[in-house]
PDB file of N, CA and C in Angstrom:
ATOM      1  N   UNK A   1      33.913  42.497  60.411  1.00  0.00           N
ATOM      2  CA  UNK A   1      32.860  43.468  60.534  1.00  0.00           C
ATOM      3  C   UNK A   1      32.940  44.118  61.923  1.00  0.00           C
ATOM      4  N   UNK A   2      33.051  45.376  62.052  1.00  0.00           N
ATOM      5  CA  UNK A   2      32.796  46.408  62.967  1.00  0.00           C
ATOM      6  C   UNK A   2      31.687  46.411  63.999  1.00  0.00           C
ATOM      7  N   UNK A   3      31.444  46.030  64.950  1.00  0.00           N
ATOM      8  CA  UNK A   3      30.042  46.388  65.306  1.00  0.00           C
ATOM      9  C   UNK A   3      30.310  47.562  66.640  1.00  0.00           C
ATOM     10  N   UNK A   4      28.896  48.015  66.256  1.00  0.00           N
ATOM     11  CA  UNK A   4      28.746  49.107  67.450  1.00  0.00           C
ATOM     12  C   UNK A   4      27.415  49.020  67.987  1.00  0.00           C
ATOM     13  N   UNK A   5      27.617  49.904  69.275  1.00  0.00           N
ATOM     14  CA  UNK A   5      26.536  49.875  70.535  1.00  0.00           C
ATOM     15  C   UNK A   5      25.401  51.007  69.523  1.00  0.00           C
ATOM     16  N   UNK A   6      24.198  50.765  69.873  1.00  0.00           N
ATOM     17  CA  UNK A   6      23.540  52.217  68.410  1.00  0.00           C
ATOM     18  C   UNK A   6      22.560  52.449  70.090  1.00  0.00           C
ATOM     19  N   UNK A   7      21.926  53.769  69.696  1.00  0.00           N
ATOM     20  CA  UNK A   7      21.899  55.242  69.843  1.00  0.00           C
ATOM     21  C   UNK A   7      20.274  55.231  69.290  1.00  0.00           C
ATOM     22  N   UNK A   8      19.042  56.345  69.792  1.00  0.00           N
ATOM     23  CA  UNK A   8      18.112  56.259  69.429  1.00  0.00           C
ATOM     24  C   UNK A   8      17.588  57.526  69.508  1.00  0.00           C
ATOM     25  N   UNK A   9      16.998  57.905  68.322  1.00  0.00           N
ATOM     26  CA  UNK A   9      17.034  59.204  68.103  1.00  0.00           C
ATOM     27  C   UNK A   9      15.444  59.368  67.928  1.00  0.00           C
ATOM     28  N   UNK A  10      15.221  60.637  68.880  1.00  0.00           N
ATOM     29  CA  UNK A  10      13.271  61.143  69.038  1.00  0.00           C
ATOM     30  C   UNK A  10      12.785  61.412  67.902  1.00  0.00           C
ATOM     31  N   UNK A  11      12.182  60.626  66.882  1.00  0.00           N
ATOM     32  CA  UNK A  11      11.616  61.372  65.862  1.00  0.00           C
ATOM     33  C   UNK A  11      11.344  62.924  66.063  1.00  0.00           C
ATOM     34  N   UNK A  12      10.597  63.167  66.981  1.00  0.00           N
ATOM     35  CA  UNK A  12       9.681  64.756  67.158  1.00  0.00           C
ATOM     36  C   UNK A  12      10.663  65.615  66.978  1.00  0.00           C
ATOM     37  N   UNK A  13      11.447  65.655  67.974  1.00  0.00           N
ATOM     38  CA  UNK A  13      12.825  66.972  68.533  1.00  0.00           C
ATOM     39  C   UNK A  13      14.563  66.385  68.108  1.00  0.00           C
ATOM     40  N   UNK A  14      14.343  65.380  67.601  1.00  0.00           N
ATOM     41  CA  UNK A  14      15.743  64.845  67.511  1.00  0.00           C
ATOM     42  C   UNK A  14      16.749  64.548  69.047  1.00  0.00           C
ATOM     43  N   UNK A  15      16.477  64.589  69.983  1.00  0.00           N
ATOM     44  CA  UNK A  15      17.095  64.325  70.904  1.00  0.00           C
ATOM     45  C   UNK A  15      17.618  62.753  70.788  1.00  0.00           C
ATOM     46  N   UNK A  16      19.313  62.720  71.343  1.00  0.00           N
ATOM     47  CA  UNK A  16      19.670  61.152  71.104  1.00  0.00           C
ATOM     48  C   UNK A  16      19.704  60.731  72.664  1.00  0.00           C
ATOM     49  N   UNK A  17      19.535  59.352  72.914  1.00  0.00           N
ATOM     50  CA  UNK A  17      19.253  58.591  73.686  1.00  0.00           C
ATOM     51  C   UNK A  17      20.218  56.877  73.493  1.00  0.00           C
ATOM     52  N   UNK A  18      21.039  57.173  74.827  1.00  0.00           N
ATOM     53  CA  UNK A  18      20.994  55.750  75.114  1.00  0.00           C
ATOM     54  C   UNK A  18      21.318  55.392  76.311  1.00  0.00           C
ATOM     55  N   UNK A  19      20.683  54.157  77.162  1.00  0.00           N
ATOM     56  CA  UNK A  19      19.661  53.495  76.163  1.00  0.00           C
ATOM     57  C   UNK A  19      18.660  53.709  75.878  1.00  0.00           C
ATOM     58  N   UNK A  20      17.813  53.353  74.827  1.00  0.00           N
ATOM     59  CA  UNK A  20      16.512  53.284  74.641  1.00  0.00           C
ATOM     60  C   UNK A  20      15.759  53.757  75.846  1.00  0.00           C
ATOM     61  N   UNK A  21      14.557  55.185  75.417  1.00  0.00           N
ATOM     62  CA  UNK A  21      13.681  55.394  76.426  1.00  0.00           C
ATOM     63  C   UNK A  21      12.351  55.558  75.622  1.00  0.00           C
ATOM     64  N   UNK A  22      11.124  54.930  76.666  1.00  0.00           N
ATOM     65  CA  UNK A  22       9.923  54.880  76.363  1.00  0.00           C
ATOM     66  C   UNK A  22       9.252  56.475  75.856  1.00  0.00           C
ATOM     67  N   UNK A  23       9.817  57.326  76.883  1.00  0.00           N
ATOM     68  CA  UNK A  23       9.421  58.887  76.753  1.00  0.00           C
ATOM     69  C   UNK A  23      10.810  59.474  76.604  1.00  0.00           C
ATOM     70  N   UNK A  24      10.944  60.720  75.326  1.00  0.00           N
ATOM     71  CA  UNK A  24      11.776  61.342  75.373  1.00  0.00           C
ATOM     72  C   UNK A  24      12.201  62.158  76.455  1.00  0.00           C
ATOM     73  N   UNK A  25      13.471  62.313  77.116  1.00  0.00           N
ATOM     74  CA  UNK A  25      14.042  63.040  78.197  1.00  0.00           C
ATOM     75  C   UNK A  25      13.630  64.603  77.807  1.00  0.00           C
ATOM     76  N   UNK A  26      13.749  65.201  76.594  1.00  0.00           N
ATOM     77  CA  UNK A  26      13.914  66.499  76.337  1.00  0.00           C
ATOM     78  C   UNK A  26      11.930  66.842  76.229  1.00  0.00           C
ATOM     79  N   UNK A  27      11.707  66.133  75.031  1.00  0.00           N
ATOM     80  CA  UNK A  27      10.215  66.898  74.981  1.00  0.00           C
ATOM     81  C   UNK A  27       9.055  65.942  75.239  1.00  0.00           C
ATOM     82  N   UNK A  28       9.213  64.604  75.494  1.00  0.00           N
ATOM     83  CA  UNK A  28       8.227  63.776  76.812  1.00  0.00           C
ATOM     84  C   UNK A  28       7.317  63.020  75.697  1.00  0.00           C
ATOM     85  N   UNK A  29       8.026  63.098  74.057  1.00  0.00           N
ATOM     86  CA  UNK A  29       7.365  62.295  72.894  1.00  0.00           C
ATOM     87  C   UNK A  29       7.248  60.747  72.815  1.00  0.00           C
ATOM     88  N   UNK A  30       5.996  60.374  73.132  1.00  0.00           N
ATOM     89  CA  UNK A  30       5.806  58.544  73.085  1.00  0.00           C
ATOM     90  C   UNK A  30       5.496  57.961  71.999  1.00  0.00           C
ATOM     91  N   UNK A  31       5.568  58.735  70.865  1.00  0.00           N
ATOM     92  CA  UNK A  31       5.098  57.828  69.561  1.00  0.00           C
ATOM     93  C   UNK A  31       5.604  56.401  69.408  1.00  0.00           C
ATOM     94  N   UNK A  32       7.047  56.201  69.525  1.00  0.00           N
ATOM     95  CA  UNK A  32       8.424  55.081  69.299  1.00  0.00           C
ATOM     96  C   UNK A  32       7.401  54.109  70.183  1.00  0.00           C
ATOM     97  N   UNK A  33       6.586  54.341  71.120  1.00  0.00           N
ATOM     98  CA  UNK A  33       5.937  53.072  72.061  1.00  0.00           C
ATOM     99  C   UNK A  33       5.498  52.274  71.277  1.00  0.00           C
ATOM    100  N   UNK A  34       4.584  52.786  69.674  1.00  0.00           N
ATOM    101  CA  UNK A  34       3.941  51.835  69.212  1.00  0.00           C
ATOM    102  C   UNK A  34       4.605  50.801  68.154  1.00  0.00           C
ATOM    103  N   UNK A  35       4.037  49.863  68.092  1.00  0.00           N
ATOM    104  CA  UNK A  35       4.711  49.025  67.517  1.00  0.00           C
ATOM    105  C   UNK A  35       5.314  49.075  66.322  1.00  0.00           C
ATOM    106  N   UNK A  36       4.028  49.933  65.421  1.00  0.00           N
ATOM    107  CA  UNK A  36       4.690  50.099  63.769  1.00  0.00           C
ATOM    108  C   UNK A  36       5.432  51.417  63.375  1.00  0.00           C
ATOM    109  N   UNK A  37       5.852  52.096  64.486  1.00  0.00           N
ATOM    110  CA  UNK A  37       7.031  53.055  64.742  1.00  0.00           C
ATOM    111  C   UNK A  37       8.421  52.308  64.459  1.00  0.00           C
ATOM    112  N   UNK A  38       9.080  52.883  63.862  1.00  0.00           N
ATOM    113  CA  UNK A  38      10.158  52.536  63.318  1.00  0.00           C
ATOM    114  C   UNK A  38      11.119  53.486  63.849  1.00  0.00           C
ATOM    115  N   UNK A  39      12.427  53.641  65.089  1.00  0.00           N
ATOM    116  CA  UNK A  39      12.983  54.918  65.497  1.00  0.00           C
ATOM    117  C   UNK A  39      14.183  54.812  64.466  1.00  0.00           C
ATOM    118  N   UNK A  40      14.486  56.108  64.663  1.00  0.00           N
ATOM    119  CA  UNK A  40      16.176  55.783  63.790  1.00  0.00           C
ATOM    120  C   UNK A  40      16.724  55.597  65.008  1.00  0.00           C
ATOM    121  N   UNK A  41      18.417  54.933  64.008  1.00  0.00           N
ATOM    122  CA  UNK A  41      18.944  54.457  65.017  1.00  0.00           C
ATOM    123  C   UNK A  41      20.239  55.127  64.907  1.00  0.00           C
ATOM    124  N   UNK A  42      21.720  55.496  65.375  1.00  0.00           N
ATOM    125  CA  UNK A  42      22.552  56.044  65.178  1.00  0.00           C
ATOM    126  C   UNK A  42      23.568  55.055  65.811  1.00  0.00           C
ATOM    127  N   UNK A  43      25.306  54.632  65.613  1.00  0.00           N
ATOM    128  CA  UNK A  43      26.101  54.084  66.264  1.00  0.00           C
ATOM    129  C   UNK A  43      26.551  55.037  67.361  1.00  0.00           C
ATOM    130  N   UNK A  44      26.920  54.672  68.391  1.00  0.00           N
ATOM    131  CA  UNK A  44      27.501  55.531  69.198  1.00  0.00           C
ATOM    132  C   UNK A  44      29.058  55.354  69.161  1.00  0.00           C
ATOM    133  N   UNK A  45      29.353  56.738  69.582  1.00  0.00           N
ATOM    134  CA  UNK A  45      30.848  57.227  69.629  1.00  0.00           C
ATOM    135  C   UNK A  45      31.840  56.123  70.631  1.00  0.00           C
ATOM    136  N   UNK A  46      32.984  55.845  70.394  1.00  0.00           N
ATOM    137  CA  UNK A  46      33.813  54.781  71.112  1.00  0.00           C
ATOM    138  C   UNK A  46      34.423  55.501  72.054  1.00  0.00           C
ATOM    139  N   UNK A  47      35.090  56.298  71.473  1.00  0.00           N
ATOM    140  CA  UNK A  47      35.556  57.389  72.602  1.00  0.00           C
ATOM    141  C   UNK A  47      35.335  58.132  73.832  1.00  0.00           C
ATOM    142  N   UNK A  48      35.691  58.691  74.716  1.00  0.00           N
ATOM    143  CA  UNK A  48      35.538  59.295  75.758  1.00  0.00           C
ATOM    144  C   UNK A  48      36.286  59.515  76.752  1.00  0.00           C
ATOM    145  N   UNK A  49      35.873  59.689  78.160  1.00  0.00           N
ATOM    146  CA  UNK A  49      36.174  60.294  79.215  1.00  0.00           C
ATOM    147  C   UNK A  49      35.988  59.979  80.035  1.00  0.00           C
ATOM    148  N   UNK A  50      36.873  58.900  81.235  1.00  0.00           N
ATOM    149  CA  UNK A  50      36.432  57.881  82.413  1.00  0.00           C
ATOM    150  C   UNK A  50      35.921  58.984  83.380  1.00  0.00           C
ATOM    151  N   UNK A  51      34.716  58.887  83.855  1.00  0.00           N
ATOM    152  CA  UNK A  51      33.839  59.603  84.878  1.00  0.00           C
ATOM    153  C   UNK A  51      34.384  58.839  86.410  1.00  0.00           C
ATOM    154  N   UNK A  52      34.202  57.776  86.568  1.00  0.00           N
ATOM    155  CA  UNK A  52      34.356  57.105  87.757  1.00  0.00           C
ATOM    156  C   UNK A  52      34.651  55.388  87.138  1.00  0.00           C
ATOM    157  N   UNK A  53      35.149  54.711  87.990  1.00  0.00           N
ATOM    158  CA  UNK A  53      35.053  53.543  87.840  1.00  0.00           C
ATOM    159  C   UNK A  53      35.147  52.507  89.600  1.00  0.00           C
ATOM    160  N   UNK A  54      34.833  51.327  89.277  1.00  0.00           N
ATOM    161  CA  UNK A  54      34.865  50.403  90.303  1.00  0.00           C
ATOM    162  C   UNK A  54      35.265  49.100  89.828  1.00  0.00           C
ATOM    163  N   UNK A  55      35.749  48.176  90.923  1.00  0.00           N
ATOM    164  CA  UNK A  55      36.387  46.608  91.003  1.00  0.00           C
ATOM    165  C   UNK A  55      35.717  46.078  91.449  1.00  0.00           C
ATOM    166  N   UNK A  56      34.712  44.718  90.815  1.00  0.00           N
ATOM    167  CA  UNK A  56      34.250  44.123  91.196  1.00  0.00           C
ATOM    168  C   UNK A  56      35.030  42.439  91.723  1.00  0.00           C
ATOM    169  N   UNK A  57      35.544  42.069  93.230  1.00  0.00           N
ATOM    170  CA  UNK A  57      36.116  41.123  93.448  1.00  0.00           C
ATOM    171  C   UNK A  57      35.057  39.682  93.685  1.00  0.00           C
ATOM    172  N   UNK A  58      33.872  40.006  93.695  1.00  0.00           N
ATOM    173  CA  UNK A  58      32.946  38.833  93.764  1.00  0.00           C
ATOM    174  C   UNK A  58      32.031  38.657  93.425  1.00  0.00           C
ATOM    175  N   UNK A  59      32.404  37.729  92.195  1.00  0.00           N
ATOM    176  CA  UNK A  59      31.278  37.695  90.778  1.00  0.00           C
ATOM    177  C   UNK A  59      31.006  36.418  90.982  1.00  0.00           C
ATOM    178  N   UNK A  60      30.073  36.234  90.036  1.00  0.00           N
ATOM    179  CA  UNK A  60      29.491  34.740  90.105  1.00  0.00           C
ATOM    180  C   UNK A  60      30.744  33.386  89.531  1.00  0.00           C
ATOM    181  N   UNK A  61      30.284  32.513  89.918  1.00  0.00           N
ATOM    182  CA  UNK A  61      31.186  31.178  89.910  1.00  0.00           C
ATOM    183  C   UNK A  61      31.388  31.447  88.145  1.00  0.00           C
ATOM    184  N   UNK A  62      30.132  31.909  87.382  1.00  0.00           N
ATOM    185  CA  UNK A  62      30.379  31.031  85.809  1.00  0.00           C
ATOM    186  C   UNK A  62      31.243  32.487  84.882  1.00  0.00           C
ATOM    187  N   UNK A  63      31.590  32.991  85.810  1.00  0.00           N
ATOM    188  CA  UNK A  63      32.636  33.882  85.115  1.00  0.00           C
ATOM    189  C   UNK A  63      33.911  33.299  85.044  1.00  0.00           C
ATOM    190  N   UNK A  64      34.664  34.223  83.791  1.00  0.00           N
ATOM    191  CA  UNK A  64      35.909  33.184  83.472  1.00  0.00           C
ATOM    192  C   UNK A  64      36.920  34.124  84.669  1.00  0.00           C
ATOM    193  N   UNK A  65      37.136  35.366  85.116  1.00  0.00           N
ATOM    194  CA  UNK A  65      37.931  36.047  85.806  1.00  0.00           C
ATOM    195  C   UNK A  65      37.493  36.007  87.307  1.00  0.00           C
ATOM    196  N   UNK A  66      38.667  36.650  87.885  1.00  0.00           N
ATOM    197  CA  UNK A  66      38.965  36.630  89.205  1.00  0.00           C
ATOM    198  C   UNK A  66      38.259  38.250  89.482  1.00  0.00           C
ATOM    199  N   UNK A  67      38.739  39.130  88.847  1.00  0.00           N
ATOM    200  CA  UNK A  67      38.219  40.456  89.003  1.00  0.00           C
ATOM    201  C   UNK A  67      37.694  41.286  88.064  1.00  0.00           C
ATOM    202  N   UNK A  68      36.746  42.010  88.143  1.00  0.00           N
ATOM    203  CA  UNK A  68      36.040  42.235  86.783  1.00  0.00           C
ATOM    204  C   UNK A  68      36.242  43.805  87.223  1.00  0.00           C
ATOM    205  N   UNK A  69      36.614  45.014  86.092  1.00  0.00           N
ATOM    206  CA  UNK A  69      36.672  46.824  86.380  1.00  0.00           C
ATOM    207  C   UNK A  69      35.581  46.618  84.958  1.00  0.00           C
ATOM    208  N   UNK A  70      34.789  47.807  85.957  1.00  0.00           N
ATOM    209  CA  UNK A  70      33.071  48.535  85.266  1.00  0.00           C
ATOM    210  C   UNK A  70      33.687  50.056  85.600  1.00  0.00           C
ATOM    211  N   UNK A  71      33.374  50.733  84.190  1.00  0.00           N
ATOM    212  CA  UNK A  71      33.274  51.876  84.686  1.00  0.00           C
ATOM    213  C   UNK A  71      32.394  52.967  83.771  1.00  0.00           C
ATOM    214  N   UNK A  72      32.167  54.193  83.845  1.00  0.00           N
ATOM    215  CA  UNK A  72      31.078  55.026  83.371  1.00  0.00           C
ATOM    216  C   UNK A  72      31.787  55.845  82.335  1.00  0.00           C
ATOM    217  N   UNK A  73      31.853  55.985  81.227  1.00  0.00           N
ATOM    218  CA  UNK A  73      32.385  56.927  80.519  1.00  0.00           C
ATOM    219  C   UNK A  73      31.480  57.643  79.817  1.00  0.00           C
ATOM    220  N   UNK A  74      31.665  59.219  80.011  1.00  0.00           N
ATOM    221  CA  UNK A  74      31.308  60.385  78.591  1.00  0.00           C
ATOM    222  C   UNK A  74      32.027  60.457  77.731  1.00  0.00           C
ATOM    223  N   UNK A  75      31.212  60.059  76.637  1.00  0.00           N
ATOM    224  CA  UNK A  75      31.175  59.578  74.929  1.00  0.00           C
ATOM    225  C   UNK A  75      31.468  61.134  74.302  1.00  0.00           C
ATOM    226  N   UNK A  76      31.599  60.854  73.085  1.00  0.00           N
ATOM    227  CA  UNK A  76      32.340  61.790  72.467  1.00  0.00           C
ATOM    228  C   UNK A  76      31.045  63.409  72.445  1.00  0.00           C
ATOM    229  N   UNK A  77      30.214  62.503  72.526  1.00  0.00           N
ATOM    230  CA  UNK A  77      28.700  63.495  72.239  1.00  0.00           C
ATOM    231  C   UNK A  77      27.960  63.365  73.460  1.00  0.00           C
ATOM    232  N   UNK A  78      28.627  63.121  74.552  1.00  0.00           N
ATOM    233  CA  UNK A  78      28.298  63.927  75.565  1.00  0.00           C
ATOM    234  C   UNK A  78      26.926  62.477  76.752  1.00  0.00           C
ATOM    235  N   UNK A  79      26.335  61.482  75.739  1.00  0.00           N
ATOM    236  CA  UNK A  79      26.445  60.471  75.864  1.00  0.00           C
ATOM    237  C   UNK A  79      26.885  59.481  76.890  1.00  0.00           C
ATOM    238  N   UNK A  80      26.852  59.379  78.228  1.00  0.00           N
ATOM    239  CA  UNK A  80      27.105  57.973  79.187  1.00  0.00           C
ATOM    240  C   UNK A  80      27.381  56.361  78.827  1.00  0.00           C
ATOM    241  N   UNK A  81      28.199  55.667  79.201  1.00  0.00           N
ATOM    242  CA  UNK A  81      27.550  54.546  78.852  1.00  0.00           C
ATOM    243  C   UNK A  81      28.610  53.628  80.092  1.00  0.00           C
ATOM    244  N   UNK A  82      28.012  52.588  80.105  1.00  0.00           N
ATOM    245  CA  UNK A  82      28.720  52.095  81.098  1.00  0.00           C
ATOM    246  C   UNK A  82      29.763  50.485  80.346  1.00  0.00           C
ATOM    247  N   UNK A  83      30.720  50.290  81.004  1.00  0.00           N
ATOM    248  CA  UNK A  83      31.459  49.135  79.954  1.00  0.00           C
ATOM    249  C   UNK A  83      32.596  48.691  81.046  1.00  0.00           C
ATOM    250  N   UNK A  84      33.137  47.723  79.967  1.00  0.00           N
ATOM    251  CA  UNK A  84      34.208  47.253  81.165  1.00  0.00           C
ATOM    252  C   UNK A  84      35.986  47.733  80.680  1.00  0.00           C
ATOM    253  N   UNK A  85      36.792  47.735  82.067  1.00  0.00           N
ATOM    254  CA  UNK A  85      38.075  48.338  81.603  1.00  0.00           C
ATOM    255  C   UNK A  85      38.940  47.529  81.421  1.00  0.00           C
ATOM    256  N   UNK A  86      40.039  47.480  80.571  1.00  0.00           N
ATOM    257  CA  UNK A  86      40.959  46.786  80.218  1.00  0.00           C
ATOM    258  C   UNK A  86      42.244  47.238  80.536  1.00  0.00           C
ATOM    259  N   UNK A  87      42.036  48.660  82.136  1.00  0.00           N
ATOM    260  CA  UNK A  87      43.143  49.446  82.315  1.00  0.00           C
ATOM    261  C   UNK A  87      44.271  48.726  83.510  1.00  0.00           C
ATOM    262  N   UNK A  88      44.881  48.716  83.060  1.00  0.00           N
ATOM    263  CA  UNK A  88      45.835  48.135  84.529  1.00  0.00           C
ATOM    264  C   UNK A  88      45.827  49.103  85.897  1.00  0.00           C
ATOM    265  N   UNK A  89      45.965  50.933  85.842  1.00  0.00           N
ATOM    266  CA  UNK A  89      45.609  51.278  86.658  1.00  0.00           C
ATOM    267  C   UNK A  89      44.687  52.915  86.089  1.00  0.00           C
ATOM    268  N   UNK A  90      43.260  52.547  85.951  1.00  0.00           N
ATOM    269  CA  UNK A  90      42.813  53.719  85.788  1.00  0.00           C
ATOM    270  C   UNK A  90      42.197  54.609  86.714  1.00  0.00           C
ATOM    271  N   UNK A  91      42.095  55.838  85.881  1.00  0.00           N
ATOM    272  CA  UNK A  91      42.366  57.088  86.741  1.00  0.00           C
ATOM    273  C   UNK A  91      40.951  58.148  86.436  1.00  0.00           C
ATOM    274  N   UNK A  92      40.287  58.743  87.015  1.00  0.00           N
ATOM    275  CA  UNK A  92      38.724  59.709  86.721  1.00  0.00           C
ATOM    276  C   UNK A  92      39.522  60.268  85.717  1.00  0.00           C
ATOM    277  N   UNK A  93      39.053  61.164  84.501  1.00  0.00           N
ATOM    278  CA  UNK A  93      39.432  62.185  83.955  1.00  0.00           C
ATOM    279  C   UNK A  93      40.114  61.504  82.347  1.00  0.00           C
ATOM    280  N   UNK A  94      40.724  60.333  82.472  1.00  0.00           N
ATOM    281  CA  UNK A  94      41.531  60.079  81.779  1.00  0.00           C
ATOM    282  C   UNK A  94      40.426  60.063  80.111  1.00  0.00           C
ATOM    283  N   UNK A  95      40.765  59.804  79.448  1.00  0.00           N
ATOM    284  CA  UNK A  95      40.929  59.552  77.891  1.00  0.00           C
ATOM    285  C   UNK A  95      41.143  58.061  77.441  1.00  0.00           C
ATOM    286  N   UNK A  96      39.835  57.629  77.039  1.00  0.00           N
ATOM    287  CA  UNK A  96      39.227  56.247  76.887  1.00  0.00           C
ATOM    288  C   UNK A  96      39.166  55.959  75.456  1.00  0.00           C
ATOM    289  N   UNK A  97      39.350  54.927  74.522  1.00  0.00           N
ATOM    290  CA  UNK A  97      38.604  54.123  73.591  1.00  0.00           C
ATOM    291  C   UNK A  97      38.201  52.744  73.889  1.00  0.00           C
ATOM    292  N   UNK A  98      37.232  52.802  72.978  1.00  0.00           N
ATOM    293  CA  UNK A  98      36.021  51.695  73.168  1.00  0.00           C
ATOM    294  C   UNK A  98      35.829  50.888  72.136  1.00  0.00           C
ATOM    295  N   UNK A  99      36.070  49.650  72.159  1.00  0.00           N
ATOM    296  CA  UNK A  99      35.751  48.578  71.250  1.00  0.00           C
ATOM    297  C   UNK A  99      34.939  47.225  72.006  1.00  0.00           C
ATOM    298  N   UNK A 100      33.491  47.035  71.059  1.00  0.00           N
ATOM    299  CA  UNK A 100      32.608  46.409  71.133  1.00  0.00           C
ATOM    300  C   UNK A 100      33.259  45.024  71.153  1.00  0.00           C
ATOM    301  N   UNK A 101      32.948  44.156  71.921  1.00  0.00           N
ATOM    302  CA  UNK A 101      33.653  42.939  71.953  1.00  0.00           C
ATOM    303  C   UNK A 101      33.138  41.768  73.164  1.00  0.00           C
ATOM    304  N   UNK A 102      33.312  40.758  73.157  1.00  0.00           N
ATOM    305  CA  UNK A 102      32.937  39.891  73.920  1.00  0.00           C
ATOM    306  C   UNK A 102      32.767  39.997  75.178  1.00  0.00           C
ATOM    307  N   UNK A 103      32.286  40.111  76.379  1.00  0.00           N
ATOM    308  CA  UNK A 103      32.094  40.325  77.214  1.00  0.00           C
ATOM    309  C   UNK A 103      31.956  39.236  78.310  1.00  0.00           C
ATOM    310  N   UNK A 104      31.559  38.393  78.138  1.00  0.00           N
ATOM    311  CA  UNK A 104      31.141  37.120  78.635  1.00  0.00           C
ATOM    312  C   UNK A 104      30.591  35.665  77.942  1.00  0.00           C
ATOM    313  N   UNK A 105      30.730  35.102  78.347  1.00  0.00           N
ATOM    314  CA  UNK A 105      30.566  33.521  77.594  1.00  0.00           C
ATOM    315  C   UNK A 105      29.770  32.954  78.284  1.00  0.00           C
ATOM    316  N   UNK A 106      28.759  32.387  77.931  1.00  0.00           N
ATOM    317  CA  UNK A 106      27.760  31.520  78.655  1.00  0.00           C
ATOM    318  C   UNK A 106      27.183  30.120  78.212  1.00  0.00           C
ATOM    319  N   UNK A 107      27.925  29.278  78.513  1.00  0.00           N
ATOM    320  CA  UNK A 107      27.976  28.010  77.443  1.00  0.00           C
ATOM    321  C   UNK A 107      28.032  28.282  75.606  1.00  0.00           C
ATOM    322  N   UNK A 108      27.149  27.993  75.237  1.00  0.00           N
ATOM    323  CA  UNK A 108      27.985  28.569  73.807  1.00  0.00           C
ATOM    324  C   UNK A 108      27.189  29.625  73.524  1.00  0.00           C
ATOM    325  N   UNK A 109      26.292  30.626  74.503  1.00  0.00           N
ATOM    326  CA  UNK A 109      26.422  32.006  74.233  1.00  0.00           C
ATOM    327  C   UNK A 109      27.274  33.383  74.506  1.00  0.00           C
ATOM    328  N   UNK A 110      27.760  34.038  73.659  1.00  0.00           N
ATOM    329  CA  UNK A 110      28.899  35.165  73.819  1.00  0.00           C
ATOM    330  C   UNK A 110      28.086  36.503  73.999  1.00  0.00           C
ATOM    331  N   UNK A 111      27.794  37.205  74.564  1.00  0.00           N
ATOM    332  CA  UNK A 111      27.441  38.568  74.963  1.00  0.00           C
ATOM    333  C   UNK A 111      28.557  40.125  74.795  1.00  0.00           C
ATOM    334  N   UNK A 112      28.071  40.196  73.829  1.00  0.00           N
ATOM    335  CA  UNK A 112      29.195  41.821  73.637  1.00  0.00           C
ATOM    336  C   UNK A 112      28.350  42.798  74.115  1.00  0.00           C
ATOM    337  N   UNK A 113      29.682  43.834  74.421  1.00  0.00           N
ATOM    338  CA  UNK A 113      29.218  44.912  75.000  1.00  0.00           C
ATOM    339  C   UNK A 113      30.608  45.858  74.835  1.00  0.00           C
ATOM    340  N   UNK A 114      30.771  47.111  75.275  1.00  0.00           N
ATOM    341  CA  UNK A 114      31.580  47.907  75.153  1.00  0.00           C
ATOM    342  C   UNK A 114      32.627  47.598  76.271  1.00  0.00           C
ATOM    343  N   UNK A 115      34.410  47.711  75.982  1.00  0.00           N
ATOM    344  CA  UNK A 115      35.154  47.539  76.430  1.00  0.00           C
ATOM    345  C   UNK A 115      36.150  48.657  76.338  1.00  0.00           C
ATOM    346  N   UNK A 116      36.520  49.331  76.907  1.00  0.00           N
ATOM    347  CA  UNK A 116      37.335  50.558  77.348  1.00  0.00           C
ATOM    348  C   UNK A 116      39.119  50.025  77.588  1.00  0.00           C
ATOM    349  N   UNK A 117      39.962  50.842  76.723  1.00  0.00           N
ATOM    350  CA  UNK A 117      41.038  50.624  76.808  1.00  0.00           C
ATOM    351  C   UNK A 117      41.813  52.218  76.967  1.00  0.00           C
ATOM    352  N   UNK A 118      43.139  52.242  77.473  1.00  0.00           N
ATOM    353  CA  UNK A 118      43.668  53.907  77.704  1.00  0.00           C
ATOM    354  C   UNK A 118      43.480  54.097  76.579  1.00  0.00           C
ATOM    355  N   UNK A 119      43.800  56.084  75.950  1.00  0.00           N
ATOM    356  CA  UNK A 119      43.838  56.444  74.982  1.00  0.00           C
ATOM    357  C   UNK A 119      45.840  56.150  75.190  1.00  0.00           C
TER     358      UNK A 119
END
C-alpha cells in the first residue's frame, strides 16, 4: 500500500493547504475549527523542485545516522513541504521525487514522512 502526505482543502474558497491551518490563508474561513466539520482531504504531489537544503551534523544520540540532509521542496502544485534527502550531492533548482517512508525509529515506533530522491 502506497501512502501519502494529504493536503487540506477550505471548504468556502477551495484553497489547498499544507499543513493544516486553523484560518484559511486566502479568505480567513474558520468553520474546519469546529469539531463536527469534516475538511476534505487531498494526497499531495511527490514531485518537485529543491528550493534550498541543509546538513544537519548534530543530532540527538537516539538517531540511527551520523548526518541527517532536510530540505524544502516546491511540489508539483506549487505546495512547500519540507523532507529529508537521499541525494549524495544536491543542488537548489534541481528536480526531486518523493516517497513517503520511514523516517525514524523510536523503540518500536516508526515515524514516516516524505523522503526526496534525484529525478
Amino acid at each position: 500500500m502506497e501512502r501519502n502526505i494529504l493536503g487540506y482543502k477550505c471548504q468556502k474558497c477551495g484553497e489547498l493547504h499544507y499543513p493544516n491551518h486553523y484560518r484559511c490563508k486566502k479568505c480567513g474561513h474558520t468553520e474546519w475549527r469546529k469539531m463536527d466539520v469534516v475538511f476534505e482531504t487531498y494526497p499531495m504531489p511527490k514531485n518537485g523542485k529543491l528550493l534550498t537544503y541543509t546538513h544537519l551534523y548534530a543530532l540527538p544520540p537516539d538517531f540511527e545516522m551520523i548526518k541527517l540532509t532536510l530540505g524544502i521542496v516546491e511540489l508539483e502544485n506549487g505546495q512547500r513541504i519540507t523532507g529529508q534527502l537521499k541525494i549524495e550531492e544536491p543542488k537548489t533548482g534541481m528536480k526531486v521525487k518523493g516517497k513517503v517512508e520511514v523516517v525514524r525509529k523510536d523503540g518500536y515506533n516508526t515515524r514516516h514522512g516524505m523522503v526526496f530522491y534525484a529525478d
